[in-house]
N, C-alpha and C. Protein backbone atom coordinates (compact mmCIF):
# COMPACT_ATOMS: atom_id res chain seq x y z
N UNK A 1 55.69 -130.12 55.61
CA UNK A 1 55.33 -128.77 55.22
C UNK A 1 55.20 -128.71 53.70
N UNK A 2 54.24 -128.06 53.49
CA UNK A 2 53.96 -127.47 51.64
C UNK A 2 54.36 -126.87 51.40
N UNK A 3 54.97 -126.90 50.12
CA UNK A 3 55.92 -125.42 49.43
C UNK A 3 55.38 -125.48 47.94
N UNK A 4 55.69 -124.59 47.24
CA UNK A 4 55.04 -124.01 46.23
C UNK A 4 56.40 -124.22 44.88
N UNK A 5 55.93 -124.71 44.10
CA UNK A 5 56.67 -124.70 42.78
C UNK A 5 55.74 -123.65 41.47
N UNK A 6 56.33 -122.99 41.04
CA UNK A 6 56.05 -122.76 40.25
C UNK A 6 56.05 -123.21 38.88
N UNK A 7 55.16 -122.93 37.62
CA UNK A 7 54.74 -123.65 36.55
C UNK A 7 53.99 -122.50 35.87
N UNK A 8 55.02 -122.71 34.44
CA UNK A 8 54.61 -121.15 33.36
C UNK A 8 53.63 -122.12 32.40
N UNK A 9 52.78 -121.62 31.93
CA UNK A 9 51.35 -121.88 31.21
C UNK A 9 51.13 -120.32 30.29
N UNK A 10 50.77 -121.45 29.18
CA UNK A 10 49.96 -120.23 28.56
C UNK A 10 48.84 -119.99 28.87
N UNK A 11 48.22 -118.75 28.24
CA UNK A 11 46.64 -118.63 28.88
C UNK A 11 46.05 -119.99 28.32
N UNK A 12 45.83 -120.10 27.62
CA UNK A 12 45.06 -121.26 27.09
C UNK A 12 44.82 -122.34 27.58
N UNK A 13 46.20 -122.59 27.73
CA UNK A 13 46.28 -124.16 28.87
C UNK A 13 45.86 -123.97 30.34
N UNK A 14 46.43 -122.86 30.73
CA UNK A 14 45.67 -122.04 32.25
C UNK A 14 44.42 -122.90 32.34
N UNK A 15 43.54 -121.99 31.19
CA UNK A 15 42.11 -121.89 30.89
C UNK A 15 41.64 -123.57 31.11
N UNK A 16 42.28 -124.05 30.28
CA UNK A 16 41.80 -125.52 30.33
C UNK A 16 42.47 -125.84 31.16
N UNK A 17 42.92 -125.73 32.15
CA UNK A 17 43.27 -126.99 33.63
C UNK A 17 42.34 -126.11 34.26
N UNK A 18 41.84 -124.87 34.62
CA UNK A 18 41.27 -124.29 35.52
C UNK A 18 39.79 -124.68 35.10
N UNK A 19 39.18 -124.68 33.98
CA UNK A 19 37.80 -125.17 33.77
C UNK A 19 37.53 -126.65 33.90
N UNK A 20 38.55 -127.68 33.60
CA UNK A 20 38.91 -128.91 33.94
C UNK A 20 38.34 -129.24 35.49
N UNK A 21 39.55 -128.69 36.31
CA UNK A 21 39.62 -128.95 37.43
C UNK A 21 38.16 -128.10 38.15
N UNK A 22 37.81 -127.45 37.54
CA UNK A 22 36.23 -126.78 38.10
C UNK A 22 35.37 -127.73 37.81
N UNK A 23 35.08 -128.19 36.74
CA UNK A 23 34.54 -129.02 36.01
C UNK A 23 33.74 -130.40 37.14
N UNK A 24 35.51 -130.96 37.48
CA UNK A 24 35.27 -131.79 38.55
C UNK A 24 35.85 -131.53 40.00
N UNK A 25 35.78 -130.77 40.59
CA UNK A 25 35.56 -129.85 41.68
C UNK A 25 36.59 -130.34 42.51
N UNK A 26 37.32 -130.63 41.52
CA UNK A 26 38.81 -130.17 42.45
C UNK A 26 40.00 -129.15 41.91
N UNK A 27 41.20 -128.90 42.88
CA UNK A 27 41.73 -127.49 42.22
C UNK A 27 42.96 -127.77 41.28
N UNK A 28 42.84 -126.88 40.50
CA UNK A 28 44.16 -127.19 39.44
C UNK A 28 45.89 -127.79 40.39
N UNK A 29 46.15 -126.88 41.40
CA UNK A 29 46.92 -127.55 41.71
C UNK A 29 47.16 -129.26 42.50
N UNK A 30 45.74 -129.95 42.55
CA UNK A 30 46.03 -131.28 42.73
C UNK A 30 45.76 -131.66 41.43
N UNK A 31 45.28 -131.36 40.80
CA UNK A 31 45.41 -131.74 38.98
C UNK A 31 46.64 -131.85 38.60
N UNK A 32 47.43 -130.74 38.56
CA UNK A 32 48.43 -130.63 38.33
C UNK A 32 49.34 -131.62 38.85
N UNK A 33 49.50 -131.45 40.18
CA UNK A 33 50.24 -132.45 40.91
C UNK A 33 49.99 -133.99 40.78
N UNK A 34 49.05 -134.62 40.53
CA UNK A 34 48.69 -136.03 40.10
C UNK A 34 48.89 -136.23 38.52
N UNK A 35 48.98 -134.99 37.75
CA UNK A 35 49.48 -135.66 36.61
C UNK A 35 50.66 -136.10 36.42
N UNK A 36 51.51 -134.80 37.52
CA UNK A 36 52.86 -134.69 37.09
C UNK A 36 53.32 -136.50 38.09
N UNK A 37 52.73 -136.85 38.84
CA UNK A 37 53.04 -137.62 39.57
C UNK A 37 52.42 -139.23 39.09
N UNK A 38 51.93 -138.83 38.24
CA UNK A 38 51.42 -140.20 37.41
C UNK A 38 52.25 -140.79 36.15
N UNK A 39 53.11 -139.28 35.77
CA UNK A 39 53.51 -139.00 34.54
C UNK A 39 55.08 -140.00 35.30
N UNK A 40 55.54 -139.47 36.06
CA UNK A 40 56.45 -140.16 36.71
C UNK A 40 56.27 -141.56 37.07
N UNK A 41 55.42 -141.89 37.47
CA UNK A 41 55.06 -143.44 38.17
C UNK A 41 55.38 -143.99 36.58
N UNK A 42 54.48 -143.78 35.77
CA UNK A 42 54.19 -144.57 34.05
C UNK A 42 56.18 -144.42 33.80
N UNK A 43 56.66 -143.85 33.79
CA UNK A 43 57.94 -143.38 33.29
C UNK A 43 58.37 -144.42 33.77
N UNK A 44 58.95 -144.55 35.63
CA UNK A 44 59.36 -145.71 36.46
C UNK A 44 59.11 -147.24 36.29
N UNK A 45 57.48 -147.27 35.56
CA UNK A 45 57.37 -148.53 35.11
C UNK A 45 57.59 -149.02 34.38
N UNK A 46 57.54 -147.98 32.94
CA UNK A 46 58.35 -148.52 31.89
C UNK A 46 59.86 -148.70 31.85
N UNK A 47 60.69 -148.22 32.84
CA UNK A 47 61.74 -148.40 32.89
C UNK A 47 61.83 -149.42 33.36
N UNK A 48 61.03 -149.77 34.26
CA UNK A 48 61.61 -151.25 35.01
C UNK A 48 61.29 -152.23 33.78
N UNK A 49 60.05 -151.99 32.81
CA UNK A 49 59.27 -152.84 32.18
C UNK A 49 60.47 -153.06 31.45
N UNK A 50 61.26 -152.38 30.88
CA UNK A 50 62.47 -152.81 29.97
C UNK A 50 63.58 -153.29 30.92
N UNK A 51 63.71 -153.10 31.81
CA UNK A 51 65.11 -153.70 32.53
C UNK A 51 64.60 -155.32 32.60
N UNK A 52 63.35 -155.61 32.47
CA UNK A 52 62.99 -156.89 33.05
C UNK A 52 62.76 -157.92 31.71
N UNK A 53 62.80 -156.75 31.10
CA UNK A 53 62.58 -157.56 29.50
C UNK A 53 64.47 -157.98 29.33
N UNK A 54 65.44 -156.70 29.49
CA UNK A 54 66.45 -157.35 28.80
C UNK A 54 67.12 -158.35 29.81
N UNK A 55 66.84 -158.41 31.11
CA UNK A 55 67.27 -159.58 31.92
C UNK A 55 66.62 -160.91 31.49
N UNK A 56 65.50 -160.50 30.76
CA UNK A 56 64.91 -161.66 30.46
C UNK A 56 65.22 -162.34 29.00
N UNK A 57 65.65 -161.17 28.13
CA UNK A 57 66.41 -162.24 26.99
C UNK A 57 67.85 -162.14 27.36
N UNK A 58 68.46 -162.02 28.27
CA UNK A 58 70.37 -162.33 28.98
C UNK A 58 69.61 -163.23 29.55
N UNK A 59 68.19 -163.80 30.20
CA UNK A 59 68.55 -165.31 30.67
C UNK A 59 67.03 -165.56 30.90
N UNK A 60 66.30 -166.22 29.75
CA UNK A 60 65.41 -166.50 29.77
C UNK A 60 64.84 -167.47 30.10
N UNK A 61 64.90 -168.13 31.28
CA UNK A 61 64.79 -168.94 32.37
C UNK A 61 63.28 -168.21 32.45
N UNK A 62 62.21 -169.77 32.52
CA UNK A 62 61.04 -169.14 32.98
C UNK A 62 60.11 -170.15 33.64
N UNK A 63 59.18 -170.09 34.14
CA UNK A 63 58.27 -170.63 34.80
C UNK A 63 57.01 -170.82 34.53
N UNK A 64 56.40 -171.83 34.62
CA UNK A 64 54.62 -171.92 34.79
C UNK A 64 54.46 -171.62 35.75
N UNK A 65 52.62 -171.39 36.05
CA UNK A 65 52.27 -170.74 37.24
C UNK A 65 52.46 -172.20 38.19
N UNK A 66 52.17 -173.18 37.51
CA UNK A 66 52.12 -174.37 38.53
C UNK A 66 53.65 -175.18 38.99
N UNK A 67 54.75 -174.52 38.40
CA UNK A 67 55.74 -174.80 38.60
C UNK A 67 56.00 -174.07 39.81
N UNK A 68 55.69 -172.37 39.38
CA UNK A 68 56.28 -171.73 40.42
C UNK A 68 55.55 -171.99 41.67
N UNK A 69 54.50 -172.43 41.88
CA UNK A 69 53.65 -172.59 43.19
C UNK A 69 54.38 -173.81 43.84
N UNK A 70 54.71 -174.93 42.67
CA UNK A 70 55.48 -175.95 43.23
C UNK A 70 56.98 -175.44 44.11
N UNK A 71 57.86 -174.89 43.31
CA UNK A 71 58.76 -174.20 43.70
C UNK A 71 58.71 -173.48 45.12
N UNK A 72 57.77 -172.92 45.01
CA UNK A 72 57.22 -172.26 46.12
C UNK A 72 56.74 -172.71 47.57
N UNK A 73 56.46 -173.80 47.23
CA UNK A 73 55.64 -174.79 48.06
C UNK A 73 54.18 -174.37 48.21
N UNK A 74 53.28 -173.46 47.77
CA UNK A 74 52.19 -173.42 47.77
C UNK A 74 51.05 -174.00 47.09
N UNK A 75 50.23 -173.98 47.35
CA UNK A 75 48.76 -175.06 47.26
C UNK A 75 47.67 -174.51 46.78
């Protein structure tokens, strides 16, 4: 089921997501909703992007691609 959040805007910004989203003929609220949901994904990745960095200088153990395929057993 869909439920409704609300979101305070000035006119201005209104103006520009509503001519935006006219623009390319879809409605402000999937505009809205894919930014806010992109804005999140980018956030999640950079978080991981740093968790993987500092595991990686606590133990910088690394691989070639042809090692790891070896490792792997693939061909």
């Amino acid at each position: 089921m869909d439920t409704t959040m609300t979101v305070r805007l000035s006119k201005d910004d209104k103006e520009i997501i509503a001519r935006y989203a006219q623009a390319i003929g879809r409605s402000a609220s999937d505009i809205m909703r894919e930014a806010v949901l992109d804005r999140i994904e980018d956030e999640l990745d950079l978080a991981l992007y740093r968790q993987a960095m500092q595991e990686y200088r606590e133990n910088s153990l690394s691989y070639s691609l042809d090692e790891a395929l070896k490792l792997l057993e693939i061909d």
